[in-house]
N, C-alpha and C. Protein backbone atom coordinates (compact mmCIF):
# COMPACT_ATOMS: atom_id res chain seq x y z
N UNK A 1 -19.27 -13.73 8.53
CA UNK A 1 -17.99 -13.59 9.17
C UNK A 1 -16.86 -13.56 8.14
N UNK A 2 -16.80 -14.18 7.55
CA UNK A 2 -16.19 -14.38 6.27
C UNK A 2 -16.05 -13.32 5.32
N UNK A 3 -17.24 -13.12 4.53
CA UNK A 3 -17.69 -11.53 3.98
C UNK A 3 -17.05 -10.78 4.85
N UNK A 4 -17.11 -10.17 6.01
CA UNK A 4 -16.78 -9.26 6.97
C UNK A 4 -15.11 -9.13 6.73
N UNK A 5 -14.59 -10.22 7.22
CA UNK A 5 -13.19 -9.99 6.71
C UNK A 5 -12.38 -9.80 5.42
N UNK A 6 -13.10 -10.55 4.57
CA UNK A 6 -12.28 -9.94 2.86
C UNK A 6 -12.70 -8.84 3.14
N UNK A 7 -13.79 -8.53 3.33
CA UNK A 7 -14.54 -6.61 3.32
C UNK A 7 -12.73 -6.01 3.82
N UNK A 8 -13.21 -6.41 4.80
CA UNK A 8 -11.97 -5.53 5.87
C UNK A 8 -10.34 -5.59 5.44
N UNK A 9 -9.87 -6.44 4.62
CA UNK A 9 -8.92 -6.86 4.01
C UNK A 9 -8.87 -5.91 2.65
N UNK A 10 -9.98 -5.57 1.91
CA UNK A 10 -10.09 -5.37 0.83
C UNK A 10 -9.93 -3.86 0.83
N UNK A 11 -10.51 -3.72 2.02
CA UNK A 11 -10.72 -2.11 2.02
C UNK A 11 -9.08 -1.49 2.67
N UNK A 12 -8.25 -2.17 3.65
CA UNK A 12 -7.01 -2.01 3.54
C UNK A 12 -6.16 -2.20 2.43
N UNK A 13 -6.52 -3.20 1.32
CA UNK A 13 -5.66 -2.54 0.55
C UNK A 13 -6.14 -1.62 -0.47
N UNK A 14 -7.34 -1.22 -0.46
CA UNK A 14 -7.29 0.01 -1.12
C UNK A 14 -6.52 1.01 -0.71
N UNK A 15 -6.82 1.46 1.10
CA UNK A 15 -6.02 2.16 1.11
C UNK A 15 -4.49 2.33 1.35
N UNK A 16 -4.08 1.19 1.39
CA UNK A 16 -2.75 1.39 1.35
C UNK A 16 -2.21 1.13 -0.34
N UNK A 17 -3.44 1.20 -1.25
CA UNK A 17 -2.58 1.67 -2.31
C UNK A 17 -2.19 3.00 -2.63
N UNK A 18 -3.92 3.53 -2.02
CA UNK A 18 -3.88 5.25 -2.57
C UNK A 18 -2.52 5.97 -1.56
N UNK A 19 -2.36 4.95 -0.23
CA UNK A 19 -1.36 5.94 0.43
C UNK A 19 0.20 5.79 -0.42
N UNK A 20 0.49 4.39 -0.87
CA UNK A 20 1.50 4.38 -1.63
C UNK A 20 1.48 5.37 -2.64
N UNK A 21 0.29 5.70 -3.47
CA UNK A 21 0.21 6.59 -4.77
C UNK A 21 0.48 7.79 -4.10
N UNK A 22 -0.02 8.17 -2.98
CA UNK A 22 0.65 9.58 -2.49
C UNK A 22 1.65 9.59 -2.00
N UNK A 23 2.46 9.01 -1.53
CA UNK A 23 3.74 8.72 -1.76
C UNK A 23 4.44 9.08 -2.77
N UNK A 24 4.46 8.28 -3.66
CA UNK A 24 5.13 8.49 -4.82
C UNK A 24 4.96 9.25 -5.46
N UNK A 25 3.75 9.89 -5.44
CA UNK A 25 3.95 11.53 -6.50
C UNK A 25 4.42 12.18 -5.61
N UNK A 26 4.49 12.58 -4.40
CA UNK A 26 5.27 13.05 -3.59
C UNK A 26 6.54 12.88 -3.55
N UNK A 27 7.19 12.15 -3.30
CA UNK A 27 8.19 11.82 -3.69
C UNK A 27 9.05 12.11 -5.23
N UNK A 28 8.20 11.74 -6.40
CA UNK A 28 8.35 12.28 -7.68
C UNK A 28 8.60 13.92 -7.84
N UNK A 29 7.82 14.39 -6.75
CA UNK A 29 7.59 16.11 -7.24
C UNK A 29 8.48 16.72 -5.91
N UNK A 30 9.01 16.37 -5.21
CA UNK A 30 9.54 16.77 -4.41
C UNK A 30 11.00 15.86 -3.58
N UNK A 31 11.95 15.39 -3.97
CA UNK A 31 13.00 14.08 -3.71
C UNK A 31 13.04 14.16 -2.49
N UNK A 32 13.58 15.82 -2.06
CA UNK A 32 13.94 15.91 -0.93
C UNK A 32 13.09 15.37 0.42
N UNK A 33 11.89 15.31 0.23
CA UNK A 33 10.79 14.65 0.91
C UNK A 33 10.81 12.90 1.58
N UNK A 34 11.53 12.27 0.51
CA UNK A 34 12.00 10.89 1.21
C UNK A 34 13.08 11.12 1.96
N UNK A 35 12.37 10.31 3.74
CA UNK A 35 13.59 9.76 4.51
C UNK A 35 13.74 8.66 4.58
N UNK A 36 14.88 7.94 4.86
CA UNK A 36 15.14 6.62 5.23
C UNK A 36 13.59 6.32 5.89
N UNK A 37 13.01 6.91 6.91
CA UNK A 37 12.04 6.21 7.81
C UNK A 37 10.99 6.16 7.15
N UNK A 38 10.64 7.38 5.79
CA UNK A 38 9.18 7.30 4.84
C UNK A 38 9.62 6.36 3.88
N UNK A 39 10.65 5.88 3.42
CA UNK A 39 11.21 5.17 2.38
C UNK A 39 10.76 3.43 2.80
N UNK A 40 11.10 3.17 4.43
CA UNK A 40 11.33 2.02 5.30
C UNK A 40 9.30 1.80 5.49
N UNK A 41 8.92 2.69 5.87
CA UNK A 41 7.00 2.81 5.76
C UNK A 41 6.94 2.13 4.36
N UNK A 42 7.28 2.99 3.27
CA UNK A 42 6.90 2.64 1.72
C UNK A 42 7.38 1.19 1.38
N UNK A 43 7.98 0.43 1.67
CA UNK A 43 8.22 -0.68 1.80
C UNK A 43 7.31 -2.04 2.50
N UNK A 44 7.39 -1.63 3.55
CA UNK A 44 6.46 -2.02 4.58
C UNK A 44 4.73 -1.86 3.76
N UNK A 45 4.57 -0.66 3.51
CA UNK A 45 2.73 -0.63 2.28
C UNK A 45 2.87 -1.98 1.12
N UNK A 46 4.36 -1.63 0.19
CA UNK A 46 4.15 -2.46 -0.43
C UNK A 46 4.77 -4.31 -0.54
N UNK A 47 5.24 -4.61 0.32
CA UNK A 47 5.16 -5.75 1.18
C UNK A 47 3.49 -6.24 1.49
N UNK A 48 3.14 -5.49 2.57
CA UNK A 48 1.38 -5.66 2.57
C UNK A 48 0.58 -5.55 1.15
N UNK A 49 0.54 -5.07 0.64
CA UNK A 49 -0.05 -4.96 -0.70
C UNK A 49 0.06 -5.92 -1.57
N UNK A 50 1.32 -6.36 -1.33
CA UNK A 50 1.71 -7.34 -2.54
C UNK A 50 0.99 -8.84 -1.62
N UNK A 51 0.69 -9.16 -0.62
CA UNK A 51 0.38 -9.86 0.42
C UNK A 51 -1.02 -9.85 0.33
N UNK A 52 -1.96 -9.09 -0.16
CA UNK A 52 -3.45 -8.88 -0.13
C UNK A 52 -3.84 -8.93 -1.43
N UNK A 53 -2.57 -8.64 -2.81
CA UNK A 53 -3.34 -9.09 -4.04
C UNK A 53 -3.30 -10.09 -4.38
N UNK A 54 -1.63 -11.09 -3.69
CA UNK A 54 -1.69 -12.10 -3.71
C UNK A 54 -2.71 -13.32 -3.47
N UNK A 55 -3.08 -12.49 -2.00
CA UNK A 55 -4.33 -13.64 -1.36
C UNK A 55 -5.46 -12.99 -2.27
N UNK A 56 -6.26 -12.49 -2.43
CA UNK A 56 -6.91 -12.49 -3.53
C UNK A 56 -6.85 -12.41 -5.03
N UNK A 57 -6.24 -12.97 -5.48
CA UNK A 57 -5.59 -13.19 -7.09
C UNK A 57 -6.09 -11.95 -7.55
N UNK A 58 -5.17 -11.20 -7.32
CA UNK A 58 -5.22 -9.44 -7.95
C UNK A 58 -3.76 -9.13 -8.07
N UNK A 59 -3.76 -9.16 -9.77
CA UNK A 59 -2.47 -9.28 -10.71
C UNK A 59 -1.88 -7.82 -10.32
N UNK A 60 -0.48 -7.92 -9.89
CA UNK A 60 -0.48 -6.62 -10.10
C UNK A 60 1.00 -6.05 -11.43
């Protein structure tokens, strides 16, 4: 049960890193592409992110 949930924890923040990384080269290669509401999301990823390396001591 335990296992099951870091699993499930772990594997969200993978992907909400790779979605942040597409983000930001997106964003990098194209400005006009951030809105307030993708900007307010990108926040919100890394809020959570910073929240999941924390709980598992993953330096970032």
């Amino acid at each position: 049960m335990v296992f099951e949930s870091m699993k499930k924890e772990l594997s969200e923040l993978v992907g909400l890193v790779r979605q942040s990384e597409r983000y930001c080269a997106a964003v990098a290669s194209k400005p006009d592409l951030a809105t307030s509401e993708s900007h307010a999301l990108e926040v919100q990823r890394e809020h959570r992110i910073a929240e999941l390396s924390a709980r598992y001591g993953i330096a970032a």
